[in-house]
C-alpha atoms as a PDB file:
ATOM      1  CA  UNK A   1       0.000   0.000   0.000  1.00  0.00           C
ATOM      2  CA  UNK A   2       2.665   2.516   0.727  1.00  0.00           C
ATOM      3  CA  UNK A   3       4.019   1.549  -2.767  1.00  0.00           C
ATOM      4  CA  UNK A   4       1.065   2.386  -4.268  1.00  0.00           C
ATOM      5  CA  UNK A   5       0.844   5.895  -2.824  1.00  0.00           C
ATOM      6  CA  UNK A   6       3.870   6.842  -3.367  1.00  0.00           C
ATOM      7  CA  UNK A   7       3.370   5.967  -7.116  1.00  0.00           C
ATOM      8  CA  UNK A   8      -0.041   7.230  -7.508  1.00  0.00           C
ATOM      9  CA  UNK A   9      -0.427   9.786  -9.946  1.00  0.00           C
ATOM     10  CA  UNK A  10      -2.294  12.068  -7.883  1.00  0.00           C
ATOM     11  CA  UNK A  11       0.134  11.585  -4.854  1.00  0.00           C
ATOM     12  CA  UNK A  12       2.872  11.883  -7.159  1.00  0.00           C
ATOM     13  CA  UNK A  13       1.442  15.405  -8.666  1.00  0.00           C
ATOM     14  CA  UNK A  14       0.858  16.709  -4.974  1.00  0.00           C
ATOM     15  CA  UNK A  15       4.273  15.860  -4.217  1.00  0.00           C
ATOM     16  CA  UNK A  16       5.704  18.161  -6.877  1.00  0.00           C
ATOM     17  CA  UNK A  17       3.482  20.773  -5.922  1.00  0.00           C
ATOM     18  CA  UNK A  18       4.084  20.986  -2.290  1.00  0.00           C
ATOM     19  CA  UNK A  19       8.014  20.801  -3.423  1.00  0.00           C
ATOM     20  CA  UNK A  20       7.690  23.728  -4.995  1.00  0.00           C
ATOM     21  CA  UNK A  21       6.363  25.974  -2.384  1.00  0.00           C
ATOM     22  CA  UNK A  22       8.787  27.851  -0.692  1.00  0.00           C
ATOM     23  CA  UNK A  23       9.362  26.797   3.268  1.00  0.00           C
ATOM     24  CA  UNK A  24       7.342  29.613   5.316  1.00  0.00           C
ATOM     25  CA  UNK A  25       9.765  29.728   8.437  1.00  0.00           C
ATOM     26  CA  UNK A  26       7.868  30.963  11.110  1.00  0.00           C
ATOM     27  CA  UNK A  27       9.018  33.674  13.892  1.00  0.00           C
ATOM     28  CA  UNK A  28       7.542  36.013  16.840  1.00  0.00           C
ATOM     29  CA  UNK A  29       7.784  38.717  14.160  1.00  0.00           C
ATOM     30  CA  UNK A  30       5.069  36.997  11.919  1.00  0.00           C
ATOM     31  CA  UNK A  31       1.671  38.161  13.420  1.00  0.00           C
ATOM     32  CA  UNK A  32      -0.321  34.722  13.221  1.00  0.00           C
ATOM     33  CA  UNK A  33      -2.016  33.002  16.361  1.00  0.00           C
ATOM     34  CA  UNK A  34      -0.232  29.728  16.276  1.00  0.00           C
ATOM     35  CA  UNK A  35       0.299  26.272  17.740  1.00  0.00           C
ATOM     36  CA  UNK A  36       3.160  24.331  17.876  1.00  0.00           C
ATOM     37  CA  UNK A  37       3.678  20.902  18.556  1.00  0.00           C
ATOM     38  CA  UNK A  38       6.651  18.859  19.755  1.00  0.00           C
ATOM     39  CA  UNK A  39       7.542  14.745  18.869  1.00  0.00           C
ATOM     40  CA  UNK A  40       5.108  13.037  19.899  1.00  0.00           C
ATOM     41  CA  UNK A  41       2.404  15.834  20.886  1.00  0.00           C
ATOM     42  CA  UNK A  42      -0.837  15.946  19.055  1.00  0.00           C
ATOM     43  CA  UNK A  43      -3.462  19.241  18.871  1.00  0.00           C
ATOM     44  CA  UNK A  44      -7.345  19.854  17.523  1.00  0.00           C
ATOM     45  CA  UNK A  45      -7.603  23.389  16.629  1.00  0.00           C
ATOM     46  CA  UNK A  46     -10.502  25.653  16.000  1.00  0.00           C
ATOM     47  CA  UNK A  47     -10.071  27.856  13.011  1.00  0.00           C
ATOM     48  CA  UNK A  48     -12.084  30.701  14.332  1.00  0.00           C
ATOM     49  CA  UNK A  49      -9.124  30.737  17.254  1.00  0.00           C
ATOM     50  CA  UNK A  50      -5.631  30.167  15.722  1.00  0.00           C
ATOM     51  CA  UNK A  51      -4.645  30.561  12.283  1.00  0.00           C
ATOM     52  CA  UNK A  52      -1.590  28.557  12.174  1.00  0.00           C
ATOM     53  CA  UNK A  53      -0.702  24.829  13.554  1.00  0.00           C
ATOM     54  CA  UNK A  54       2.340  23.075  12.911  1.00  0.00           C
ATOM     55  CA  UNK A  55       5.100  21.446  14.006  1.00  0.00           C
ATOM     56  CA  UNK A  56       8.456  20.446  12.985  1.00  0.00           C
ATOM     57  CA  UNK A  57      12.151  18.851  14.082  1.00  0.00           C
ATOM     58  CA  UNK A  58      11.251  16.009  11.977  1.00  0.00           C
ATOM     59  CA  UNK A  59      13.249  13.328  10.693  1.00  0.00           C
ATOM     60  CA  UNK A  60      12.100  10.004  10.700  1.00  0.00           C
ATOM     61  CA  UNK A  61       9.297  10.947  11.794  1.00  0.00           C
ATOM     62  CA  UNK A  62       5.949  11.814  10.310  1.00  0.00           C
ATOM     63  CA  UNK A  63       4.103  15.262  10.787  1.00  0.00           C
ATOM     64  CA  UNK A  64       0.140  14.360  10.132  1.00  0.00           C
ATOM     65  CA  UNK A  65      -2.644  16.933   9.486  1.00  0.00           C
ATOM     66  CA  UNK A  66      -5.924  15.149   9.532  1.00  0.00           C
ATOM     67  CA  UNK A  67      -8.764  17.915   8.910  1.00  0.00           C
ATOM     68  CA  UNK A  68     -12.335  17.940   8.855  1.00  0.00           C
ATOM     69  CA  UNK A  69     -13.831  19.554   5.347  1.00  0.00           C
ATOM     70  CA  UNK A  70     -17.083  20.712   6.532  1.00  0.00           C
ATOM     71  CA  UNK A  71     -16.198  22.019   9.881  1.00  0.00           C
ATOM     72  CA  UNK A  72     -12.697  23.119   9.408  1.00  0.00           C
ATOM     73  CA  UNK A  73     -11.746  21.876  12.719  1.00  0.00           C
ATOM     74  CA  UNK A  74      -7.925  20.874  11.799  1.00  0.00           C
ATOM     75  CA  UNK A  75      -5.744  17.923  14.128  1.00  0.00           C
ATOM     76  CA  UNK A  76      -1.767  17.629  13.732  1.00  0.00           C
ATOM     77  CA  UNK A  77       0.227  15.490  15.507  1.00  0.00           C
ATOM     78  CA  UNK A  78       4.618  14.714  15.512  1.00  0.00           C
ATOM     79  CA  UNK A  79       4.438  10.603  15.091  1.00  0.00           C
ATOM     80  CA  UNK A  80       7.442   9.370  15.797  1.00  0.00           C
ATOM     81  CA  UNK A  81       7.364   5.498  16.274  1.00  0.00           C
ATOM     82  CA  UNK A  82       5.190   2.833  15.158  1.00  0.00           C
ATOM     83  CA  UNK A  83       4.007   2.515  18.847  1.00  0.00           C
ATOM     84  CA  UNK A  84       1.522   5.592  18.652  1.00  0.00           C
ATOM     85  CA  UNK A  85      -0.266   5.137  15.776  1.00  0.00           C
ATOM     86  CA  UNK A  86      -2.707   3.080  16.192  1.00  0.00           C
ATOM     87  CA  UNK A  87      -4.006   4.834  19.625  1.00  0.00           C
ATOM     88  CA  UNK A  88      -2.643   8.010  18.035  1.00  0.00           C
ATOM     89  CA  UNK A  89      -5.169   8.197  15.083  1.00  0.00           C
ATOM     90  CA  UNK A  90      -7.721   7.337  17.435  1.00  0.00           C
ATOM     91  CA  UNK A  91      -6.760   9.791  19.308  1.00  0.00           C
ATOM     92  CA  UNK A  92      -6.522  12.032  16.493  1.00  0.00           C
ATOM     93  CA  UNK A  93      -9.554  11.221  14.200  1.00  0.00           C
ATOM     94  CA  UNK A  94     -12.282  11.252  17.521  1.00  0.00           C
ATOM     95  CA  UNK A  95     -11.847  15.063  17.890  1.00  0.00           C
ATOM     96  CA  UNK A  96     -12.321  16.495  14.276  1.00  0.00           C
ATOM     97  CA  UNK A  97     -15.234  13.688  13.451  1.00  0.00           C
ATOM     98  CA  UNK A  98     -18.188  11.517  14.828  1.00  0.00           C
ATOM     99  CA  UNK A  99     -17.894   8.350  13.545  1.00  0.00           C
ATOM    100  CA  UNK A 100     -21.510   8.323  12.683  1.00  0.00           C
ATOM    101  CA  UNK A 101     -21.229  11.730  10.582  1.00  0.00           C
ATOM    102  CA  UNK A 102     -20.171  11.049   6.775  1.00  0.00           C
ATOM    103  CA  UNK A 103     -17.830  13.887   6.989  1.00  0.00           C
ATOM    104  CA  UNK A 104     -14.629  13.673   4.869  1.00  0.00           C
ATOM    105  CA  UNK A 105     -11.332  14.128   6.319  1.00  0.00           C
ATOM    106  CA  UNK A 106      -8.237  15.129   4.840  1.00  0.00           C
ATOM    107  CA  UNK A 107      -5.073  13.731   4.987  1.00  0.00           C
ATOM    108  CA  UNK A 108      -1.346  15.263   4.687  1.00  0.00           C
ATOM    109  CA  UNK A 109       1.469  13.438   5.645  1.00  0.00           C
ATOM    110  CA  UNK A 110       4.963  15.128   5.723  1.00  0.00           C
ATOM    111  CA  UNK A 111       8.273  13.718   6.690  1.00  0.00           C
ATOM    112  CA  UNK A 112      10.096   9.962   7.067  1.00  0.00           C
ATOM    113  CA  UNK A 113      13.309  10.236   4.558  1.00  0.00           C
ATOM    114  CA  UNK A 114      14.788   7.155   3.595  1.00  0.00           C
ATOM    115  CA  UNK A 115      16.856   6.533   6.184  1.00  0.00           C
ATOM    116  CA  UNK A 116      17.316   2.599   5.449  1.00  0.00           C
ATOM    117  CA  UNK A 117      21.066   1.666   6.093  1.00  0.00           C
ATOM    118  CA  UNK A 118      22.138  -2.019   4.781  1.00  0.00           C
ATOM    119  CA  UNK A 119      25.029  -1.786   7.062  1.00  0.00           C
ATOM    120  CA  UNK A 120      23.166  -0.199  10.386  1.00  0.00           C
ATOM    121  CA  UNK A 121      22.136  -1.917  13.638  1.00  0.00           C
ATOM    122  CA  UNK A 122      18.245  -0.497  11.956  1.00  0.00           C
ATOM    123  CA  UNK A 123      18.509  -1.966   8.961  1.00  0.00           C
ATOM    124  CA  UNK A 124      15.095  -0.830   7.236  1.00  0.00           C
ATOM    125  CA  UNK A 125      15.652   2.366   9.271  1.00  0.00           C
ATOM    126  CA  UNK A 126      13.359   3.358  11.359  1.00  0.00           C
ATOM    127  CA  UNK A 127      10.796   5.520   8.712  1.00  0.00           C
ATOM    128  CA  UNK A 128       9.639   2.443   6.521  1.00  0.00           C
ATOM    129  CA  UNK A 129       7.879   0.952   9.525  1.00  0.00           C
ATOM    130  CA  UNK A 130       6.268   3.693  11.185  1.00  0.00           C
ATOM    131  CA  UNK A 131       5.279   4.925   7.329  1.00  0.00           C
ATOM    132  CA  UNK A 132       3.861   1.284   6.718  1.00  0.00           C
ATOM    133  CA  UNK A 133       1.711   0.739  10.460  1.00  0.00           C
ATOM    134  CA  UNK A 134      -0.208   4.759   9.574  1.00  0.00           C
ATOM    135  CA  UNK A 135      -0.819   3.236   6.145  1.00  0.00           C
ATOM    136  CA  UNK A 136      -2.029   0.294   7.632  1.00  0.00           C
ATOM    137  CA  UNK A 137      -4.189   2.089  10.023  1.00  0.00           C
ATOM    138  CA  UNK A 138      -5.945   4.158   7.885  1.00  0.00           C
ATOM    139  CA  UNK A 139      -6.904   1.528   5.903  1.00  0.00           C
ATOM    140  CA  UNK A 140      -8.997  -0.071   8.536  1.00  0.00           C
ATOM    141  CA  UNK A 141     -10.168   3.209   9.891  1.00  0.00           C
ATOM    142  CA  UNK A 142     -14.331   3.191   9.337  1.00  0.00           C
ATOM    143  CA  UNK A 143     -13.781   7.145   8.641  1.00  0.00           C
ATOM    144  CA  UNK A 144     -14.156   8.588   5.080  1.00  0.00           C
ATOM    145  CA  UNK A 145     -11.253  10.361   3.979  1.00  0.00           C
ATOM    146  CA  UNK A 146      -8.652  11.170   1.416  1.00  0.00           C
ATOM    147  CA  UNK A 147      -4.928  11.469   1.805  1.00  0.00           C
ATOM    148  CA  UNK A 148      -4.044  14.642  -0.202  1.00  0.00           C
ATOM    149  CA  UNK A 149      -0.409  14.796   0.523  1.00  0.00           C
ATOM    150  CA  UNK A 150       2.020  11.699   1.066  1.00  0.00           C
ATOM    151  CA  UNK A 151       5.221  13.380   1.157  1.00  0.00           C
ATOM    152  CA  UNK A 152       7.681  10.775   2.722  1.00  0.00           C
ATOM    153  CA  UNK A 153      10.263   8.387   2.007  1.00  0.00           C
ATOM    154  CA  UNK A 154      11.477   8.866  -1.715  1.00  0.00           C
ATOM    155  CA  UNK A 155       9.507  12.604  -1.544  1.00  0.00           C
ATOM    156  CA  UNK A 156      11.179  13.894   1.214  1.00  0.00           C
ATOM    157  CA  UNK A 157      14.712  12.542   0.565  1.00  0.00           C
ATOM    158  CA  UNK A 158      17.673  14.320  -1.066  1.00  0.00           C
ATOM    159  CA  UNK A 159      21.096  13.013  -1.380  1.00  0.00           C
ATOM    160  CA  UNK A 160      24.618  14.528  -1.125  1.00  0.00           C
ATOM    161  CA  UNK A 161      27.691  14.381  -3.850  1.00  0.00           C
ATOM    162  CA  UNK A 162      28.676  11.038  -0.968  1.00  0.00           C
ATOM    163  CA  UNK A 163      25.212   9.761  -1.260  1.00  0.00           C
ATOM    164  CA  UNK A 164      24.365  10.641   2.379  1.00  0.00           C
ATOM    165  CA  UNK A 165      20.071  10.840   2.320  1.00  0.00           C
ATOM    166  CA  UNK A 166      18.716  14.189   4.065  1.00  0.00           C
ATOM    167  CA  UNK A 167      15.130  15.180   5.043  1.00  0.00           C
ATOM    168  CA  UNK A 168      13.560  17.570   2.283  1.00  0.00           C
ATOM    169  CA  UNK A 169      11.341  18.931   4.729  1.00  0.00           C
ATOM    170  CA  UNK A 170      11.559  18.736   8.414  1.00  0.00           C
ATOM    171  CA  UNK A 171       8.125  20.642   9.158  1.00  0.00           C
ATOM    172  CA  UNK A 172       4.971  21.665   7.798  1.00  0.00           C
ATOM    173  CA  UNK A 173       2.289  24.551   9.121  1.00  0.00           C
ATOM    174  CA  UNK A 174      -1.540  24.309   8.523  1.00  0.00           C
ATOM    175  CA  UNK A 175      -3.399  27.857   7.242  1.00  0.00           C
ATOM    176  CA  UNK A 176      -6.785  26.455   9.077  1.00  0.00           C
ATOM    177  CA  UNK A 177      -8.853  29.216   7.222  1.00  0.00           C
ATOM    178  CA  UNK A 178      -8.379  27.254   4.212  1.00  0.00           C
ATOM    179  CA  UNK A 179      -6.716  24.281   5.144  1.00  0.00           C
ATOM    180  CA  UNK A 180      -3.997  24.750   3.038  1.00  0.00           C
ATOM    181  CA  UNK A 181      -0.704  22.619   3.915  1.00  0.00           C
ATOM    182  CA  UNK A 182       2.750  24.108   2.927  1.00  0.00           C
ATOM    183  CA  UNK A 183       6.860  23.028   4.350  1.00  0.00           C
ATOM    184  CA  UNK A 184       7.427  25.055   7.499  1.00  0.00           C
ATOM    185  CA  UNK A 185      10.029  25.785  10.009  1.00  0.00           C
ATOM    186  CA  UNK A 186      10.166  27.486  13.431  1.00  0.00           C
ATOM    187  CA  UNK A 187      12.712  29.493  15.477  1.00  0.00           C
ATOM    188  CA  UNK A 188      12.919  29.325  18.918  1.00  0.00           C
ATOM    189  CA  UNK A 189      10.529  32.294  19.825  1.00  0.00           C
ATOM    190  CA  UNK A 190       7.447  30.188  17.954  1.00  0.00           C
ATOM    191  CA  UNK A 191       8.181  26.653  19.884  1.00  0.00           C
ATOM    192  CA  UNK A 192       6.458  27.348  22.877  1.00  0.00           C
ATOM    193  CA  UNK A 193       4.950  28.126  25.950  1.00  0.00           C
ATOM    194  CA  UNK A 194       7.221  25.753  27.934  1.00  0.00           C
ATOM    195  CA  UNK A 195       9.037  24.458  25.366  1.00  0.00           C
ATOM    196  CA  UNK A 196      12.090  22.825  28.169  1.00  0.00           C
ATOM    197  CA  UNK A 197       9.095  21.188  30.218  1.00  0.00           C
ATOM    198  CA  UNK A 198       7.248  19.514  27.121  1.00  0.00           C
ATOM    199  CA  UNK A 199      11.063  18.185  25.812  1.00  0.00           C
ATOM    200  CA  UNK A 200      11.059  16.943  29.027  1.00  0.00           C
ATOM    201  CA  UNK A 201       7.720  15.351  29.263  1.00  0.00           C
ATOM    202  CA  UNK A 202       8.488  13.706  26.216  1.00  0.00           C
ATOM    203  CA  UNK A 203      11.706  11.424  27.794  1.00  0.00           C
ATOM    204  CA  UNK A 204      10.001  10.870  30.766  1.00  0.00           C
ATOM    205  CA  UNK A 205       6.679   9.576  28.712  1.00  0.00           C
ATOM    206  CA  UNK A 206       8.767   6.344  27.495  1.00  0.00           C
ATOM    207  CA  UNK A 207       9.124   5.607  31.101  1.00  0.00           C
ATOM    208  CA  UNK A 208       5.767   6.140  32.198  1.00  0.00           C
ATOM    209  CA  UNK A 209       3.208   2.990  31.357  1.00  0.00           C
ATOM    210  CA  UNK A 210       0.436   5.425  31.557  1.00  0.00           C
ATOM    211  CA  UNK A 211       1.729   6.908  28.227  1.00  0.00           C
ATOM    212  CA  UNK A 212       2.524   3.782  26.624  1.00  0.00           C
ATOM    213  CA  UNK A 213       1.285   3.940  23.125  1.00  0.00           C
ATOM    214  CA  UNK A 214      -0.212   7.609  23.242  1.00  0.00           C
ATOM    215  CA  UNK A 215       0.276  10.798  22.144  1.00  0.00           C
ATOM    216  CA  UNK A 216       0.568  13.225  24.290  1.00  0.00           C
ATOM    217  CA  UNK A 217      -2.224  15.980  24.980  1.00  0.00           C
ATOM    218  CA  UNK A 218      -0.762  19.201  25.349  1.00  0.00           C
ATOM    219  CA  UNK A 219      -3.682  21.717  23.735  1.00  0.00           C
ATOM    220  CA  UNK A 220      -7.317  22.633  25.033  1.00  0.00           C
ATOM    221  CA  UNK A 221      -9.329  23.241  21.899  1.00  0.00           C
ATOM    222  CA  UNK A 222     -11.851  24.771  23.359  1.00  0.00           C
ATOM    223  CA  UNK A 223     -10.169  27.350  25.763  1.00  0.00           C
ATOM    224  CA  UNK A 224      -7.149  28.074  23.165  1.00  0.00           C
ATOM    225  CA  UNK A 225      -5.165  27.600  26.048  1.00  0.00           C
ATOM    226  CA  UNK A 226      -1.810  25.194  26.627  1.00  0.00           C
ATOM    227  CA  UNK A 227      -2.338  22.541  29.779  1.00  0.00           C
ATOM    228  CA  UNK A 228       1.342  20.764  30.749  1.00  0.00           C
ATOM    229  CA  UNK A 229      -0.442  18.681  33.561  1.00  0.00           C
ATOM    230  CA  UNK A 230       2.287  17.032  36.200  1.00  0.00           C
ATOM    231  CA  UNK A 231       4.325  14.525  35.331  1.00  0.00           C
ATOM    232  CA  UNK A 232       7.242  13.210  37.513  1.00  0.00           C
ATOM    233  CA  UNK A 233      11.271  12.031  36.228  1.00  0.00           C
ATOM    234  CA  UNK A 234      13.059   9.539  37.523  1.00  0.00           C
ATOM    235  CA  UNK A 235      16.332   9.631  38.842  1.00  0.00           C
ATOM    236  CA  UNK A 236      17.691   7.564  36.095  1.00  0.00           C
ATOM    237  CA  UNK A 237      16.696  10.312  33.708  1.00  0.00           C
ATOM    238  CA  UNK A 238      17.950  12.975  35.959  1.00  0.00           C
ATOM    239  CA  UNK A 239      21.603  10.658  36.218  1.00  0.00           C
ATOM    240  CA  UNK A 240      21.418  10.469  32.649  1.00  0.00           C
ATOM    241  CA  UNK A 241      21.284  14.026  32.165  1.00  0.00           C
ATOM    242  CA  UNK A 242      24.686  14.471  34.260  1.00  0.00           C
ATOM    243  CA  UNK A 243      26.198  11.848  32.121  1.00  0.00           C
ATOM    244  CA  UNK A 244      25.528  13.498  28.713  1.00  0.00           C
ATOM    245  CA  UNK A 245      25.850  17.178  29.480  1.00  0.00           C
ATOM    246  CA  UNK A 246      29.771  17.260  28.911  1.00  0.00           C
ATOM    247  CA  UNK A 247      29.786  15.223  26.135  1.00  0.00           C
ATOM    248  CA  UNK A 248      31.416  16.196  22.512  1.00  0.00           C
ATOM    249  CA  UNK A 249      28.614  17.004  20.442  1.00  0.00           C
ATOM    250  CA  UNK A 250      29.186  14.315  17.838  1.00  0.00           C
ATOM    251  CA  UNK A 251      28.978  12.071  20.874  1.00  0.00           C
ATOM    252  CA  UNK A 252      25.718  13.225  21.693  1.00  0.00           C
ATOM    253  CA  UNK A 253      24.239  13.312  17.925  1.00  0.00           C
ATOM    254  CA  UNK A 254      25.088   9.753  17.547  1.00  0.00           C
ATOM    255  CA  UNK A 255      24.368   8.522  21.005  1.00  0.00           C
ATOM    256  CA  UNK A 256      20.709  10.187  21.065  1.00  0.00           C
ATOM    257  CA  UNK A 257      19.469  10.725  17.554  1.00  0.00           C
ATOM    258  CA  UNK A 258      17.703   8.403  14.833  1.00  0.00           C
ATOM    259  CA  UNK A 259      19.291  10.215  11.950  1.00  0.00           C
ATOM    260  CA  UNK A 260      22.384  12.344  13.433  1.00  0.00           C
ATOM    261  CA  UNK A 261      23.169  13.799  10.015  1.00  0.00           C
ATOM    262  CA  UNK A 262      19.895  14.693   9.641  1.00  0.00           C
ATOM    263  CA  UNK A 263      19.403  16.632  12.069  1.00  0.00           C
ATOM    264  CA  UNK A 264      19.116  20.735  12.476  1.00  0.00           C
ATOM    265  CA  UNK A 265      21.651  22.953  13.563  1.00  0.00           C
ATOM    266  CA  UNK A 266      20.161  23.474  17.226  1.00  0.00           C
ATOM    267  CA  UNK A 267      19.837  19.553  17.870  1.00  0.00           C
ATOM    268  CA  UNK A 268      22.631  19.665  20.207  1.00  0.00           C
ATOM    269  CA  UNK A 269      22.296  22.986  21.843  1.00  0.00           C
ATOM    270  CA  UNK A 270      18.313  21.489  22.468  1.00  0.00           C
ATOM    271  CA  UNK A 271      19.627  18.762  23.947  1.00  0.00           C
ATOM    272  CA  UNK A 272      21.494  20.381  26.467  1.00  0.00           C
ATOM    273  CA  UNK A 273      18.988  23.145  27.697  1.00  0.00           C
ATOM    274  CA  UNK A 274      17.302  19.738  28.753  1.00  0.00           C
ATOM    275  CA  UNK A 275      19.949  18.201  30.426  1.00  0.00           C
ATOM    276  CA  UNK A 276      21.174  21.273  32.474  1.00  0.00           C
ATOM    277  CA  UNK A 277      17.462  22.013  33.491  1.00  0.00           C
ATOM    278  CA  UNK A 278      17.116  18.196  35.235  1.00  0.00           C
ATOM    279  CA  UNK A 279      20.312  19.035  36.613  1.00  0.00           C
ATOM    280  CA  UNK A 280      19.191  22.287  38.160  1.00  0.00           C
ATOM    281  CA  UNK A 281      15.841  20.795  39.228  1.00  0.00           C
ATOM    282  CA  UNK A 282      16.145  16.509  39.575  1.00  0.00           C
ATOM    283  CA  UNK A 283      12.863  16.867  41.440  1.00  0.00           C
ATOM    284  CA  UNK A 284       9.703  17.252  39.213  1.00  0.00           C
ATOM    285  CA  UNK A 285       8.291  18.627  42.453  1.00  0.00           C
ATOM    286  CA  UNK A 286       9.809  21.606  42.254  1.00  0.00           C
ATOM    287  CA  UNK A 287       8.233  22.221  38.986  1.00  0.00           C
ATOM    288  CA  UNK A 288       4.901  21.448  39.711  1.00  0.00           C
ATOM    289  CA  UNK A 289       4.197  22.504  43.298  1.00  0.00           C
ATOM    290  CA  UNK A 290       1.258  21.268  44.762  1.00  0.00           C
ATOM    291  CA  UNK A 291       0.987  18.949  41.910  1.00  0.00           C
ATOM    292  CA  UNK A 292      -0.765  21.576  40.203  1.00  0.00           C
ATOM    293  CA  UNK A 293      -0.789  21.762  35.905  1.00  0.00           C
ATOM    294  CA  UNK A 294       0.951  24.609  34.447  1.00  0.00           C
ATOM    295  CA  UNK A 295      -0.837  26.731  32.107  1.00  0.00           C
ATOM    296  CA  UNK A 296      -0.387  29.280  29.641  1.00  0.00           C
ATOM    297  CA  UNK A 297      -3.281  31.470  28.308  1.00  0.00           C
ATOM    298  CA  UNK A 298      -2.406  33.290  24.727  1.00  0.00           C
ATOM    299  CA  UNK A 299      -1.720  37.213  25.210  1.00  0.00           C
ATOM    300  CA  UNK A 300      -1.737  39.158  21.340  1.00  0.00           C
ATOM    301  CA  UNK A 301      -0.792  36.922  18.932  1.00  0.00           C
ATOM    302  CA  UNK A 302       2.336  35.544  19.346  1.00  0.00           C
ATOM    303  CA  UNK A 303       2.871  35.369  23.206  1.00  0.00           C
ATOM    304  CA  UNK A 304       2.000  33.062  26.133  1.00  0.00           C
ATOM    305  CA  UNK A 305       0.992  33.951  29.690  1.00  0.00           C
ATOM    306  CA  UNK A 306       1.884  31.437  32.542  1.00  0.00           C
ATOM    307  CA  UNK A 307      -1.246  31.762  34.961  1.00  0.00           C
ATOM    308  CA  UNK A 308      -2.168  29.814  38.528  1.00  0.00           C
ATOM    309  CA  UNK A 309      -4.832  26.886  38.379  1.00  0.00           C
ATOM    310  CA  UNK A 310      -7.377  27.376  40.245  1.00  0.00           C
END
C-alpha cells in the first residue's frame, strides 16, 4: 500500500506541488495566532481561534494533518514510532469527526526520509515501519477520507555528492482558514509556551506505562489555552542528564538521535537546555508545586501567559 501511494499519480502530482512551495519559516515577528507541537504531541484546533498549527524537528518521523472539510476543525500530531499510531489516530480522528457523521477528512502526511542503512544496527531504518503501520491504520479506519499529501520516504529525501540521504522537509504549518498545507520551520521564539518542560515530558513519557502507546495531549481546543499537567522524572533520567551534558557534540548526535546527520543545527544545543534544566531541578516537584498543571493562556498573537490553576 505505501508503494502504491507513493506511485499514484495524484500523490505523485501533490508531491511536486508541495516541493515547490517555498518553506514559510515561522518567527515572533510573523503576526499569526499559532500552535506548535513537539515529537510526539498531538493538537485539535478551531479555526475561528488560531490561524496557524504546525510542528516540525522532523526526521524520521511523520508530521500528520488530519482535517475535517465541513467544519474546518484541523488535528496535527509529531508521530514518531510505530508505537503511537494506532491509539494516536484514534486519538486524532475522535476530535475532528463523529464516527456516525459522513464527513470527509483530509489527509497530509509530511516527513520519514529514507533513512534505510544495509550496514546499520536499523537496517530498514526506522521511517519504513512507522510509514507502513499509519498506512495500515488508515486503511482499517471506518472514517471517510482522502490522503491529499504523502510526502515521505522517496519525496522527502535528497542526497549529497557522498550519497548521504537528508530530510527535504523537516516541518509543515496548517493555514486552518483554508486548510492549506505548505513546508514550514520554526525558530525558537514560535516553539512554545514551555518548550524545556514539554522536551522533558516527552523522555520521561517512554518511562511512564500510563503513556505507553499515546500521544501526548498538550492543547485545550476549546479554551485556546496550553495545559502541561504534572508529570514526575526519575532519577535515572535525571543521572542520565549528568552523564551526557559534557559530552562532545558528535557524541551526543550519535548517542541520542535516529538520523544524526539529519538533524538541524540546534539539535545539540536542544539537547542540552534539557539536560542542564534536570540538573538544576532533579525533582519534578519543584516544577509542579502542589501537583498543580501549568498553564499558559495566549496574550496578542504571538505570546503566552503562565497563569495559577485554580
Amino acid at each position: 500500500m505505501v508503494i502504491a501511494l507513493l506511485d499514484h499519480p495524484d500523490l505523485v502530482s501533490a508531491s511536486r506541488l508541495f516541493c515547490a512551495i517555498p518553506e514559510r519559516k515561522f518567527s515572533s515577528s510573523v503576526e499569526a495566532k499559532c500552535v506548535y507541537l513537539f515529537q510526539r504531541e498531538y493538537a485539535t484546533v478551531n479555526p475561528a481561534l488560531v490561524e496557524i498549527v504546525g510542528t516540525d524537528e522532523a526526521t524520521t518521523c511523520v508530521g500528520m494533518v488530519i482535517r475535517n472539510c465541513r467544519t474546518g476543525m484541523t488535528c496535527v500530531a509529531h508521530l514518531d514510532s510505530p508505537d503511537v499510531v494506532v491509539v494516536g489516530l484514534f486519538q486524532m480522528m475522535s476530535l475532528v469527526s463523529d464516527r456516525d457523521d459522513d464527513d470527509l477528512l483530509d489527509v497530509h502526511i509530511v516527513g520519514a526520509f529514507e533513512d534505510s542503512d544495509p550496514h546499520g544496527e536499523c537496517e530498514e531504518g526506522y521511517s519504513l515501519p512507522l510509514c507502513i503501520k499509519i498506512v495500515e491504520k488508515l486503511a482499517e479506519s471506518r472514517y471517510k477520507f482522502e490522503i491529499k499529501n504523502f510526502q515521505v520516504l522517496k519525496h522527502n529525501t535528497r542526497r549529497d555528492s557522498e550519497g548521504i540521504a537528508y530530510p527535504i522537509f523537516h516541518g509543515l504549518a496548517v493555514e486552518t482558514s483554508r486548510g492549506s498545507v505548505i513546508p514550514a520551520s520554526f525558530d525558537a521564539s514560535t516553539r512554545g509556551p514551555d518548550d524545556i518542560i514539554r522536551r522533558i515530558r516527552l523522555n520521561a513519557s517512554f518511562e511512564d506505562p500510563r503513556r505507553a502507546g499515546r500521544l501526548l495531549d498538550t492543547y485545550e481546543t476549546h479554551t485556546d489555552r496550553f495545559v502541561i499537567t504534572p508529570f514526575s522524572w526519575s532519577e535515572r533520567l535525571v543521572n542520565f542528564a549528568r552523564i551526557m551534558r559534557y559530552r562532545s557534540d558528535p557524541e551526543i548526535l550519535f548517542s541520542t538521535s535516529t538520523s544524526p546527520y539529519a538533524e538541524g543545527s540546534d539539535y545539540v544545543k536542544n539537547q542540552k537546555r534539557v539536560w542542564d534544566y534536570l540538573i538544576r531541578h532533579p525533582n519534578w516537584k519543584q516544577v509542579f508545586p502542589s501537583k498543580l498543571a501549568r498553564i499558559f493562556e495566549r496574550v496578542g498573537n504571538t505570546s503566552w501567559v503562565m497563569i495559577s490553576e485554580t
